[in-house]
Protein backbone atom coordinates (compact mmCIF):
# COMPACT_ATOMS: atom_id res chain seq x y z
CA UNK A 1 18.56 -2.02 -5.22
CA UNK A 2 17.46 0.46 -7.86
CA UNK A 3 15.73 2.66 -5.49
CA UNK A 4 18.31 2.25 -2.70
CA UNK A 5 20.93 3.56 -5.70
CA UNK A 6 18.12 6.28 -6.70
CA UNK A 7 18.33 7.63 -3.44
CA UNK A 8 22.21 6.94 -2.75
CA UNK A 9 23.11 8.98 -5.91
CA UNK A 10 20.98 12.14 -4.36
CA UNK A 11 21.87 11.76 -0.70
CA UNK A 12 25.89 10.93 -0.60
CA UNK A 13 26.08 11.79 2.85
CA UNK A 14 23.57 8.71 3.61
CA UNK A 15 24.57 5.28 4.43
CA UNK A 16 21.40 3.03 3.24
CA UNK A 17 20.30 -1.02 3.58
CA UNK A 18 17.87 -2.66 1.88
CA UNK A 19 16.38 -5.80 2.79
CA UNK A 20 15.21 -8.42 -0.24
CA UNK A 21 13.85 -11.89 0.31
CA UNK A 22 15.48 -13.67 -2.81
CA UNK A 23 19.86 -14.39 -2.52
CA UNK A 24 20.17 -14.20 -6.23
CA UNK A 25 18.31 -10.69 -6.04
CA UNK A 26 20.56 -9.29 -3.76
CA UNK A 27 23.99 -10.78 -5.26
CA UNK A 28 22.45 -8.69 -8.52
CA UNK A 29 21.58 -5.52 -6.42
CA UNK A 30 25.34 -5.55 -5.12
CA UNK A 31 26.68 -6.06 -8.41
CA UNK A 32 24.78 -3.31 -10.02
CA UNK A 33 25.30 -1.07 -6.78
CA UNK A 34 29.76 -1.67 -6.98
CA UNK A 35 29.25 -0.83 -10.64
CA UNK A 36 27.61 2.39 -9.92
CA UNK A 37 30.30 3.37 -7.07
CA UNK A 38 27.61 2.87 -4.13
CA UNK A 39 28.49 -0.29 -2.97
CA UNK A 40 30.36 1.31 -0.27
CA UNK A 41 27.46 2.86 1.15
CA UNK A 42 24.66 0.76 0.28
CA UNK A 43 23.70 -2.96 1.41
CA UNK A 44 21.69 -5.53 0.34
CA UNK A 45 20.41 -8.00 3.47
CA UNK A 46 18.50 -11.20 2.49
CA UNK A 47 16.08 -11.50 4.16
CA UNK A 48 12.16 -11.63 5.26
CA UNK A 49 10.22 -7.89 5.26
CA UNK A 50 7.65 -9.74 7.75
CA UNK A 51 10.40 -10.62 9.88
CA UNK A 52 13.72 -8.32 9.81
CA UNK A 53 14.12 -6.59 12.45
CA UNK A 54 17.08 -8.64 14.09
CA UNK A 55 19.39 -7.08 10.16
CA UNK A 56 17.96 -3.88 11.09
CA UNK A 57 20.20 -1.15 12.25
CA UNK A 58 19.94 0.26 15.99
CA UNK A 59 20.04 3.72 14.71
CA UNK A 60 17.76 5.03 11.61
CA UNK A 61 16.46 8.23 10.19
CA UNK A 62 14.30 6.79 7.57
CA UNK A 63 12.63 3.33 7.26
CA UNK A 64 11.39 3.13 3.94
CA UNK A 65 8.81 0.33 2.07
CA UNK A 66 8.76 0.97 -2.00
CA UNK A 67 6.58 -1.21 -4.21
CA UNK A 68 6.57 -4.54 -1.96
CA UNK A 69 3.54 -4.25 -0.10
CA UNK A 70 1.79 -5.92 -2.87
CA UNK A 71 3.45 -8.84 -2.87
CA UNK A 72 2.71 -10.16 0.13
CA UNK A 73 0.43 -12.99 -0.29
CA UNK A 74 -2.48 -11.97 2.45
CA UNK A 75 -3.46 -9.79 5.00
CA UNK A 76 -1.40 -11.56 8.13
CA UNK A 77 1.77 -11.29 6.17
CA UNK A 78 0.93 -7.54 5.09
CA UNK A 79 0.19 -6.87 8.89
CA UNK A 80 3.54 -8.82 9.97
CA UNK A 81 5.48 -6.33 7.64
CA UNK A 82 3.95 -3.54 9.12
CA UNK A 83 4.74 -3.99 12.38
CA UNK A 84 8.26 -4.38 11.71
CA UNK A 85 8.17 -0.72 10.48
CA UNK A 86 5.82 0.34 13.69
CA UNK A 87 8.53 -1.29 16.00
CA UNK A 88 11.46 0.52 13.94
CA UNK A 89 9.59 3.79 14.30
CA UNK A 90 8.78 3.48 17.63
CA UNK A 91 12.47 2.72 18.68
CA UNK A 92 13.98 4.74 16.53
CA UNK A 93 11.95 7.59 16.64
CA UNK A 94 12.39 7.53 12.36
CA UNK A 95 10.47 8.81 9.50
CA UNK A 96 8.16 6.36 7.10
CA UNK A 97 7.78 6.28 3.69
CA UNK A 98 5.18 3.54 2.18
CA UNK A 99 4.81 4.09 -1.02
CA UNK A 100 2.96 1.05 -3.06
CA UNK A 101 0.35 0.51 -6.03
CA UNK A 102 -3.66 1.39 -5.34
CA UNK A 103 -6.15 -1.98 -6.14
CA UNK A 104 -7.97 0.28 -8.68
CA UNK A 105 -11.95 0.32 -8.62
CA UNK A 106 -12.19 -0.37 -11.95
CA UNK A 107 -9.86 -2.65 -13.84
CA UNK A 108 -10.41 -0.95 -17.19
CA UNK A 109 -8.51 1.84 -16.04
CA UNK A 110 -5.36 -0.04 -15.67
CA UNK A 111 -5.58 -1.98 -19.12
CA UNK A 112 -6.48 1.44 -20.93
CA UNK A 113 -3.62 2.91 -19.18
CA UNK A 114 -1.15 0.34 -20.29
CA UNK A 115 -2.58 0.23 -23.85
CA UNK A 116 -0.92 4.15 -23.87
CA UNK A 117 2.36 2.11 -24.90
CA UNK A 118 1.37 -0.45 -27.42
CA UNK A 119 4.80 -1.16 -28.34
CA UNK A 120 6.43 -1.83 -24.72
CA UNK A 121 6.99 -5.52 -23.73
CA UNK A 122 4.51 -7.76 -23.17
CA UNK A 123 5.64 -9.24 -20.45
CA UNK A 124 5.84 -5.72 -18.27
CA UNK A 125 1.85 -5.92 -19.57
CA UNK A 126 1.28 -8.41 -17.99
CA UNK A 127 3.00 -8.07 -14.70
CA UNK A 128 2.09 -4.54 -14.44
CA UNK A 129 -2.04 -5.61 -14.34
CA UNK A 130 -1.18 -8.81 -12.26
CA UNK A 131 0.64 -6.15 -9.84
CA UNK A 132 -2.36 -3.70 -9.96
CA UNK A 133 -5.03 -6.84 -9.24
CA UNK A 134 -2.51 -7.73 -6.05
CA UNK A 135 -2.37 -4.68 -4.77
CA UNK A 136 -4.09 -2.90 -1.39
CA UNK A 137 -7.16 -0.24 -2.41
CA UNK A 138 -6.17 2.76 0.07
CA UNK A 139 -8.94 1.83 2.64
CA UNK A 140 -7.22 -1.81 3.25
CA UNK A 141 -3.93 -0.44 3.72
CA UNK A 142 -4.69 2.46 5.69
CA UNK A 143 -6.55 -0.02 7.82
CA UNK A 144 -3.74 -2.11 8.08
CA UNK A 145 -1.61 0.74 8.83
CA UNK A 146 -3.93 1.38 11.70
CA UNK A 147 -3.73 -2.14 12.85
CA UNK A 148 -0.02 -2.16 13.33
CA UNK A 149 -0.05 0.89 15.16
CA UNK A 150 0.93 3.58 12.08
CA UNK A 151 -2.27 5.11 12.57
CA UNK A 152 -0.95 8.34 12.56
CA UNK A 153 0.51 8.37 9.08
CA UNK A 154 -0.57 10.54 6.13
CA UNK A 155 -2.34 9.38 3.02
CA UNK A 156 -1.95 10.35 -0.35
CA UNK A 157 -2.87 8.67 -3.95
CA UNK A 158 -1.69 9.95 -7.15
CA UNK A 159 -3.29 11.40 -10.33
CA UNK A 160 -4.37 9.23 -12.23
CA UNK A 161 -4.60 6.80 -9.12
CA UNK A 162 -2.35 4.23 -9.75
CA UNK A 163 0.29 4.78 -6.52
CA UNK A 164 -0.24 5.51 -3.13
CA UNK A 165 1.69 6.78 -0.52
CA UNK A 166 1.72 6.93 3.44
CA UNK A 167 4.20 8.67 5.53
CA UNK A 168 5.27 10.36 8.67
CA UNK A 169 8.58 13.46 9.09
């Protein structure tokens, strides 16, 4: 829930969900959320991001996807996920906002980039390249995105290109 309670804290006049496969993940979201006052206004759901859309709300302004898409295991489950959010949209009439890690060309750059911190944990090391290796290059998301009907989103990577981002107003 930190990004749900990231965006709560600037937007009090929005009422947010989140959806998280793992019960012990969301029992800790809603803890940390009450602590920080939000818990009124923002909910955890457990459940499936390939397969939500029976938790999701009949009216949205935003359906949002931040730093999962690279966990999905392959392809069918990535495409499953996003046509959940191309079904939203398209009943809805809502914005998108996928923003996710870049599969990097080179995998030096991701290791140099990491060394910038000698002194942070080890373990973040480690997750942080096994994240990066997981991860969609632009061209196989955008694809994807294509595939599941979001064809019509915009594109952007970051500088240095470590994050990308597709959306639609």
């Amino acid at each position: 829930g930190r990004y749900l309670a990231y965006f709560a804290r600037r937007r009090p006049d929005a009422q947010l969900r989140g959806v998280e496969l793992s019960e012990p993940m969301v029992h800790l979201g809603e803890r940390a959320l009450a602590e920080e006052g939000l818990g009124s206004r923002v909910r955890l759901i457990e459940a499936d991001m390939t397969s939500y859309l029976h938790v999701a709300p009949a009216q949205l302004n935003l359906v949002s996807c931040m730093l999962a898409l690279h966990q999905l295991p392959s392809r069918v489950e990535l495409l499953d996920a996003l046509r959940q959010i191309a079904t939203i949209r398209e009943t809805s009439g809502c914005a998108v906002w996928i923003w996710d890690l870049v599969r990097l060309e080179d995998d030096a750059v991701m290791k140099e980039w990491m060394e910038q911190d000698p002194g942070s944990d080890i373990l973040f090391h480690r997750d942080a390249m096994a994240s990066e290796a997981a991860a969609w290059t632009e061209a196989e998301l955008t694809q994807a995105l294509a595939q599941a009907g979001l064809d019509d989103l915009h594109h952007a990577i970051s500088r240095p290109p470590l994050l990308q981002a597709h959306w639609a107003p």
